[in-house]
Protein backbone atom coordinates (compact mmCIF):
# COMPACT_ATOMS: atom_id res chain seq x y z
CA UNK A 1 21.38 12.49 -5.97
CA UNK A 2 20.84 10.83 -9.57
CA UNK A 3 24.45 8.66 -8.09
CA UNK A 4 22.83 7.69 -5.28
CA UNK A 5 19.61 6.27 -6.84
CA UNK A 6 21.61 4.48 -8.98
CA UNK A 7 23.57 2.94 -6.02
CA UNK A 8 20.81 1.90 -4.79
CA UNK A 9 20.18 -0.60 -7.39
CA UNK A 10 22.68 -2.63 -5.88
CA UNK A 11 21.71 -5.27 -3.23
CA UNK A 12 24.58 -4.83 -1.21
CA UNK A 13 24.80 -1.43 -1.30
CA UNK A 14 21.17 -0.82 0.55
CA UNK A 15 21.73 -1.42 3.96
CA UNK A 16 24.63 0.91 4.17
CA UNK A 17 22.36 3.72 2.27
CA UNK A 18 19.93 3.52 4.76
CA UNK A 19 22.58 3.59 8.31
CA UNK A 20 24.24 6.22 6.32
CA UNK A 21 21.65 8.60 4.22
CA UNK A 22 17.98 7.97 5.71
CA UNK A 23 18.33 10.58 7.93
CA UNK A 24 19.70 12.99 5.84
CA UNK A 25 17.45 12.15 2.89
CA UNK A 26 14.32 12.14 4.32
CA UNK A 27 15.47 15.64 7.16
CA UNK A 28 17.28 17.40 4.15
CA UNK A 29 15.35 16.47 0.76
CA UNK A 30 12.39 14.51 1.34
CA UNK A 31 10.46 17.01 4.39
CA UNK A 32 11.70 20.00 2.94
CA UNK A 33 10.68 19.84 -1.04
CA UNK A 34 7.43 17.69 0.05
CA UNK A 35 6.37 20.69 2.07
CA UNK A 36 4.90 18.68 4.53
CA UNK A 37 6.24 20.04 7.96
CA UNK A 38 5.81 23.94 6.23
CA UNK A 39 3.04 26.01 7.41
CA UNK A 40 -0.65 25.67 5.55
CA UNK A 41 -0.53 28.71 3.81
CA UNK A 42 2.69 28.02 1.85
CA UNK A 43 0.87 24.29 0.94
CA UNK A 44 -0.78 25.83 -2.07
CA UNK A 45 1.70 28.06 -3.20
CA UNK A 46 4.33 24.67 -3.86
CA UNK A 47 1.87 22.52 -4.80
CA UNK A 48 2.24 23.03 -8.29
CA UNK A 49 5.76 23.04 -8.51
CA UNK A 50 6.07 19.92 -6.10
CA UNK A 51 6.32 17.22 -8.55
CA UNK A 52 8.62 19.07 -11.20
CA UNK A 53 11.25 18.98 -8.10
CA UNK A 54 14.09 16.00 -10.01
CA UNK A 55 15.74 15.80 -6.29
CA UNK A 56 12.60 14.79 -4.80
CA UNK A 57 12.34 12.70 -7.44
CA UNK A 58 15.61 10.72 -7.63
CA UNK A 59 15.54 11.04 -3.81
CA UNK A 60 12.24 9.13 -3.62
CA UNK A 61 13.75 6.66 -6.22
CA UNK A 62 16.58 5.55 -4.08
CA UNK A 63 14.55 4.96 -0.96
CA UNK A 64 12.32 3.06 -3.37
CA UNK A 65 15.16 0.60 -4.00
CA UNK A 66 16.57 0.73 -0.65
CA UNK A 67 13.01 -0.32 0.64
CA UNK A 68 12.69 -3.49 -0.53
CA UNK A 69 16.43 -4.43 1.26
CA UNK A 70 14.32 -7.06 3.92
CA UNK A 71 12.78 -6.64 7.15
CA UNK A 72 15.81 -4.62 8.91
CA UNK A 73 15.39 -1.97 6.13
CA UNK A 74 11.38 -2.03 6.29
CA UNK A 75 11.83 -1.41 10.06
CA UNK A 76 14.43 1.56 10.10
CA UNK A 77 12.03 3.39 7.28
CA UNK A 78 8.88 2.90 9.21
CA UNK A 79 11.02 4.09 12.41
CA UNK A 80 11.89 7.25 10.34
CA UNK A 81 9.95 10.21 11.84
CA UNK A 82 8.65 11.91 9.12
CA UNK A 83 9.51 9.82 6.46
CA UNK A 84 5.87 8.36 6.14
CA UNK A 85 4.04 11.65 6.36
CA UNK A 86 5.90 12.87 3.81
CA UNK A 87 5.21 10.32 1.23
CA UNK A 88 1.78 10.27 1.92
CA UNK A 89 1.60 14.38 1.80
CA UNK A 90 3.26 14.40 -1.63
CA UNK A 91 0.35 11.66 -3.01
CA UNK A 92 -2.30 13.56 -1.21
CA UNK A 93 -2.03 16.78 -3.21
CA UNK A 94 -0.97 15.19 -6.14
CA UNK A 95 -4.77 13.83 -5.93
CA UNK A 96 -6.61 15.60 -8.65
CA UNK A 97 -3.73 17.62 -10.95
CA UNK A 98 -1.81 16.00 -13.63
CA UNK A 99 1.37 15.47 -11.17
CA UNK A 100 -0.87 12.12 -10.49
CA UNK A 101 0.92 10.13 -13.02
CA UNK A 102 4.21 11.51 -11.87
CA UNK A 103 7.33 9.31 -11.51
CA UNK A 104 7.92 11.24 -7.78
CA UNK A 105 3.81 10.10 -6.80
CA UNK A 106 4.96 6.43 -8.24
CA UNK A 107 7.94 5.97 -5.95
CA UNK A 108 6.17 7.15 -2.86
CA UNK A 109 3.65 4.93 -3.47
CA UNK A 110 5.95 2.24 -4.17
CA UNK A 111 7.71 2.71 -0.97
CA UNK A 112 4.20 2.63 0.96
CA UNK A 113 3.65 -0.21 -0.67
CA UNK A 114 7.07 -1.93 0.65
CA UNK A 115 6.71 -0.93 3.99
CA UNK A 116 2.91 -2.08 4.45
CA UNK A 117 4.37 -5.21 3.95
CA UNK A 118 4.21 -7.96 6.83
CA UNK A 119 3.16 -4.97 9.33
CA UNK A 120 1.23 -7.66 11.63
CA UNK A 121 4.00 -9.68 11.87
CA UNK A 122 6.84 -6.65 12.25
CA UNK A 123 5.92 -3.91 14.49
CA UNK A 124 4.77 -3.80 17.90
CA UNK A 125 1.12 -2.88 17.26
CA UNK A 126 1.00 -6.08 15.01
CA UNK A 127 2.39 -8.12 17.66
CA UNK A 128 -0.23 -7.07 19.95
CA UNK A 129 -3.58 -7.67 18.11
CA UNK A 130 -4.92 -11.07 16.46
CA UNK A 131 -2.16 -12.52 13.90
CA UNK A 132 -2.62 -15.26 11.01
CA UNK A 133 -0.20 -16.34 8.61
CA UNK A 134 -0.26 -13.45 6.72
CA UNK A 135 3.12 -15.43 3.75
CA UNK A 136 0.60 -16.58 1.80
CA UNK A 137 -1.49 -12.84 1.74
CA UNK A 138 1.30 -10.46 0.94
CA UNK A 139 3.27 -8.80 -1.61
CA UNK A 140 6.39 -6.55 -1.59
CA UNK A 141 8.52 -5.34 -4.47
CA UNK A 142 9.73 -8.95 -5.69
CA UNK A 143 6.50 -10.08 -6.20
CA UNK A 144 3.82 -12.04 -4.66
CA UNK A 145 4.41 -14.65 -2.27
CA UNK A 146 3.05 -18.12 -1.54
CA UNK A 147 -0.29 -19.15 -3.42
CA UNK A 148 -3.34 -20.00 -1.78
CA UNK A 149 -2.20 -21.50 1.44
CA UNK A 150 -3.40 -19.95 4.71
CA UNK A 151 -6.13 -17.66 2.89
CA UNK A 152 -9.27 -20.42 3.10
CA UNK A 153 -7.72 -22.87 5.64
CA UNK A 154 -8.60 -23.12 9.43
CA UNK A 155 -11.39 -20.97 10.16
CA UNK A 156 -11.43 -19.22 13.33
CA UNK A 157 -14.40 -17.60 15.66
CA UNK A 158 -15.01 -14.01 14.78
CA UNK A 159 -13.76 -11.84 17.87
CA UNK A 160 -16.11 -9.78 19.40
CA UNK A 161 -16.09 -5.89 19.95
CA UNK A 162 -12.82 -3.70 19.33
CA UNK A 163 -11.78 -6.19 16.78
CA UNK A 164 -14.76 -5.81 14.55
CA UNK A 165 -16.06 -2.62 12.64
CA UNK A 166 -19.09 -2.53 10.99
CA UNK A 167 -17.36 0.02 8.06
CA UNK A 168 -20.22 2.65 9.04
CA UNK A 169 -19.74 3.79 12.32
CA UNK A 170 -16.65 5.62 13.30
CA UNK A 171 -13.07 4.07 13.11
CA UNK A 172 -12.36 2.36 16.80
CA UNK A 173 -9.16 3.58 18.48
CA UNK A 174 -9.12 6.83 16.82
CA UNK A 175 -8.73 9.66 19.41
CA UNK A 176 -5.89 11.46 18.69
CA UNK A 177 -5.18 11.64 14.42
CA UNK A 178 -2.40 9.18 13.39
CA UNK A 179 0.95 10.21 12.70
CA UNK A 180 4.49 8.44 11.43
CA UNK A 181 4.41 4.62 11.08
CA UNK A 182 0.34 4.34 12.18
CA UNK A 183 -0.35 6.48 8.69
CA UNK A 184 0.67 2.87 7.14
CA UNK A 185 -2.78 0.92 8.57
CA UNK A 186 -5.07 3.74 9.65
CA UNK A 187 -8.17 2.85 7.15
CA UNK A 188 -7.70 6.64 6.49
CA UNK A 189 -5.19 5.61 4.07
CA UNK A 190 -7.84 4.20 1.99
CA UNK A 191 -9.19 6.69 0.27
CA UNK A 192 -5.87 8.20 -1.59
CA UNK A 193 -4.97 4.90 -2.25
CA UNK A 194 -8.32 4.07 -3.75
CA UNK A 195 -8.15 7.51 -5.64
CA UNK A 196 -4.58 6.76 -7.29
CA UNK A 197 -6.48 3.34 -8.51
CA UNK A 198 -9.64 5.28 -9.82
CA UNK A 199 -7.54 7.98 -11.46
CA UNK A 200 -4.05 7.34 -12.09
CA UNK A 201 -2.81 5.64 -15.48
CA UNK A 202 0.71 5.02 -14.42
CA UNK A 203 0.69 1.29 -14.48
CA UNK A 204 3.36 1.09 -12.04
CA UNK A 205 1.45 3.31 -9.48
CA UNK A 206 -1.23 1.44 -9.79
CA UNK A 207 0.57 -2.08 -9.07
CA UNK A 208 1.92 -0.21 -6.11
CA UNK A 209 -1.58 0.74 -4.78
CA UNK A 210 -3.25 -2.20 -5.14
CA UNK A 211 -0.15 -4.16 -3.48
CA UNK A 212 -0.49 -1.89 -0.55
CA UNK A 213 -3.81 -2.82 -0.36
CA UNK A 214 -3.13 -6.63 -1.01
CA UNK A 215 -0.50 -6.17 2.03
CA UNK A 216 -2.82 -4.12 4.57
CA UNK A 217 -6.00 -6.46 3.88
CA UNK A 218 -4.43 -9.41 4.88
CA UNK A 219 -4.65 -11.90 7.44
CA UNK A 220 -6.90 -11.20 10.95
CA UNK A 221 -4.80 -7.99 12.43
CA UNK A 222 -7.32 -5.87 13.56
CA UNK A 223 -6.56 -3.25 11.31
CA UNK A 224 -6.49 -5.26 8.70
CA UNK A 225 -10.01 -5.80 9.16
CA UNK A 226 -10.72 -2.21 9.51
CA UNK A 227 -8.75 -2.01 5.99
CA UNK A 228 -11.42 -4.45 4.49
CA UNK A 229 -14.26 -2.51 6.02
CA UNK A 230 -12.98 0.97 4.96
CA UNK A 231 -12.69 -0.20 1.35
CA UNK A 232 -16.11 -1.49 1.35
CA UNK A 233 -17.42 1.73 2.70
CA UNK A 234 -15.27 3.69 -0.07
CA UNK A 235 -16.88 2.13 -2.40
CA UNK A 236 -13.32 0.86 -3.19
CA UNK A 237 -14.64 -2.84 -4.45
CA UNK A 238 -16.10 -1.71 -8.12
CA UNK A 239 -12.73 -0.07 -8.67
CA UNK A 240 -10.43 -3.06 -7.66
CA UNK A 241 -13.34 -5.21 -9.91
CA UNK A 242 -12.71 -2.77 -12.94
CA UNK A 243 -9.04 -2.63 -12.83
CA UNK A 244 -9.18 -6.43 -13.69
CA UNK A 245 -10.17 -5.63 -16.78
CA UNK A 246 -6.72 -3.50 -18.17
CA UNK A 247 -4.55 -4.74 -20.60
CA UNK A 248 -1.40 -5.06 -17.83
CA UNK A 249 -0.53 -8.08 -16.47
CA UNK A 250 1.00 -7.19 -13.55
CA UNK A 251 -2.08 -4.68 -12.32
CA UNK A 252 -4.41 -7.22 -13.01
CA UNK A 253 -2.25 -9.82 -10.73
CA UNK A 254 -1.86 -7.27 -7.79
CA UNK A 255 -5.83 -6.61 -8.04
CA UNK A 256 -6.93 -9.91 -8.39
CA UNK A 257 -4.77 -10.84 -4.93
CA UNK A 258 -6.00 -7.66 -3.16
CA UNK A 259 -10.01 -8.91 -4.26
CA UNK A 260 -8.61 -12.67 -2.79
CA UNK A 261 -7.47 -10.52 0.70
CA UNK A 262 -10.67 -8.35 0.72
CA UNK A 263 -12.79 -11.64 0.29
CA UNK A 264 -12.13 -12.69 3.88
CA UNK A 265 -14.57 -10.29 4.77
CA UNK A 266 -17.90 -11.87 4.61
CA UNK A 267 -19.99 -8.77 3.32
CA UNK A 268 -17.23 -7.92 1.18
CA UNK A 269 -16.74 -11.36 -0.55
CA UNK A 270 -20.83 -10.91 -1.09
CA UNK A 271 -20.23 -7.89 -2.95
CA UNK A 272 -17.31 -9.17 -5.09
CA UNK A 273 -19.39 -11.73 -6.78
CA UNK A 274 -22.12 -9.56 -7.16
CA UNK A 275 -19.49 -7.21 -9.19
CA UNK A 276 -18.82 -10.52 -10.96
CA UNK A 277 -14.93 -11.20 -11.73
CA UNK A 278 -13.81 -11.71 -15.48
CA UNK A 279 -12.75 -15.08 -16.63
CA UNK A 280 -8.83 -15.30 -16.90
CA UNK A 281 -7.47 -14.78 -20.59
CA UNK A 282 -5.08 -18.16 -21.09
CA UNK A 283 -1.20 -17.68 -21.69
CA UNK A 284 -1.19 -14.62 -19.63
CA UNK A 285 1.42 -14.05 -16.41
CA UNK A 286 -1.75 -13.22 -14.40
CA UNK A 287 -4.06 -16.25 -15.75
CA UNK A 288 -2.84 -17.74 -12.35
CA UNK A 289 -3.28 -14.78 -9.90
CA UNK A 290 -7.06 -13.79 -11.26
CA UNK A 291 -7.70 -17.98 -11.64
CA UNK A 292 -6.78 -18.24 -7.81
CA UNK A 293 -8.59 -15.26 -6.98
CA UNK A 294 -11.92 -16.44 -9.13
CA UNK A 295 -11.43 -19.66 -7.04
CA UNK A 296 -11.43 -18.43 -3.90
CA UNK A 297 -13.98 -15.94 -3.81
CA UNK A 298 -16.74 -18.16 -5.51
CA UNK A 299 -15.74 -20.95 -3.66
């Protein structure tokens, strides 16, 4: 397994990883030693002895790397039953122990991250609800894309009804729990992520929540607006505020962006600047990011 995770450093070695080994990986390594798919009252009994598992680990590593392979390899992943349950299992009762900073909770969340990228604009559910131009709003493993470009442009009418959620009442659409690929934008995937970001120290697992944030708070899907209203009514908004403040570049860059995508809620863009943003140290790699950010919600 420690082979394969290095193979999967190599560009054009991913696709074939993931026509050849996603299956097996997630059926034979990932379900099994996550414990997700055993019964309840074996949950407790693995939980401590979850993270301390090195093939989940290196197994989570290489579909880490294999996740950020393009749009083909984002698709196959989210199309992998199980696969997302999984990941989001082994975060969920990492919530609260010391596995939290755990390199196996850091590539799950890393992998979330990748495939919460360009959702809208790549599955069918995205297709079928209100879409923006989301290039300018989202961020995958390379990095963010595009500045401020479609964030502040055209303005468009609020839609009316299913398409709005006033982040109190009940979540719209929810009648049966979600399950496999809908895990990735259900605003119940707020709170871990929110969590990881309040208690987590791993830098890198916090980059990764806050990017999957960034991704799922973007543009004018209609879950993306029921991501903006869930973090409001998480009381997710002081955290993102506070993390602005750390002495890491890059968790400072992927906050400040995520604040940018929450700001296109009204209420929430309110809030922000009652928070109040920090001014932008100079000759810093995220001077930029929290400058465009500052920018864009005061303005």
């Amino acid at each position: 397994m420690s082979v394969l995770w290095n193979l999967s450093s190599c560009d054009a070695l991913k696709m074939p990883i993931i026509q050849d080994a996603l299956a097996v990986l997630t059926n034979s390594v990932i379900i099994p030693h996550s414990s997700w798919d055993s019964s309840p009252g074996h949950h407790d009994d693995r939980k401590l002895h979850l993270h301390t598992s090195q093939v989940l680990r290196n197994a989570t590593g290489c579909l880490r790397n294999v996740s950020s392979a393009g749009e083909e390899a984002r698709r196959r992943m989210r199309e992998c039953d199980g696969l997302t349950d999984a990941l989001l299992y082994v975060i969920q009762i990492s919530l609260g122990s010391s596995e939290i900073d755990s390199k196996t909770v850091e590539n799950c969340v890393c992998i979330l991250r990748n495939l919460s990228y360009r959702l809208a604009a790549e599955t069918s559910h995205g297709q079928q609800g209100g879409l923006e131009e989301l290039d300018g709003l989202l961020c995958d493993a390379n990095g963010c894309e595009g500045e401020s470009s479609g964030c502040w442009g055209k303005k468009k009418k609020k839609k009316k009804g299913v398409d709005q959620w006033d982040g109190v009442s009940p979540f719209p659409d929810t009648a049966e729990p979600p399950k496999g690929v809908q895990m990735l934008w259900h605003p119940t995937i707020v709170k871990p992520y929110l969590t990881l970001l309040s208690e987590c120290s791993n830098p890198d697992t916090l980059e990764g929540a806050a990017g999957a944030l960034q991704n799922l708070a973007a543009g004018s899907w209609k879950w993306s607006v029921y991501i903006r209203a869930a973090v409001r009514k998480e009381k997710g908004l002081p955290i993102l505020v506070e993390l602005l403040r750390i002495d890491n570049d890059k968790v400072v860059c992927a906050v400040a962006t995520a604040l940018r995508n929450m700001a296109l809620d009204i209420r929430n863009k309110e809030l922000i600047e009652q928070q109040g943003i920090p001014s932008p140290k100079l000759n810093t790699p995220s001077y930029y990011g929290l400058a465009d950010a500052q920018q864009q919600i005061k303005g």
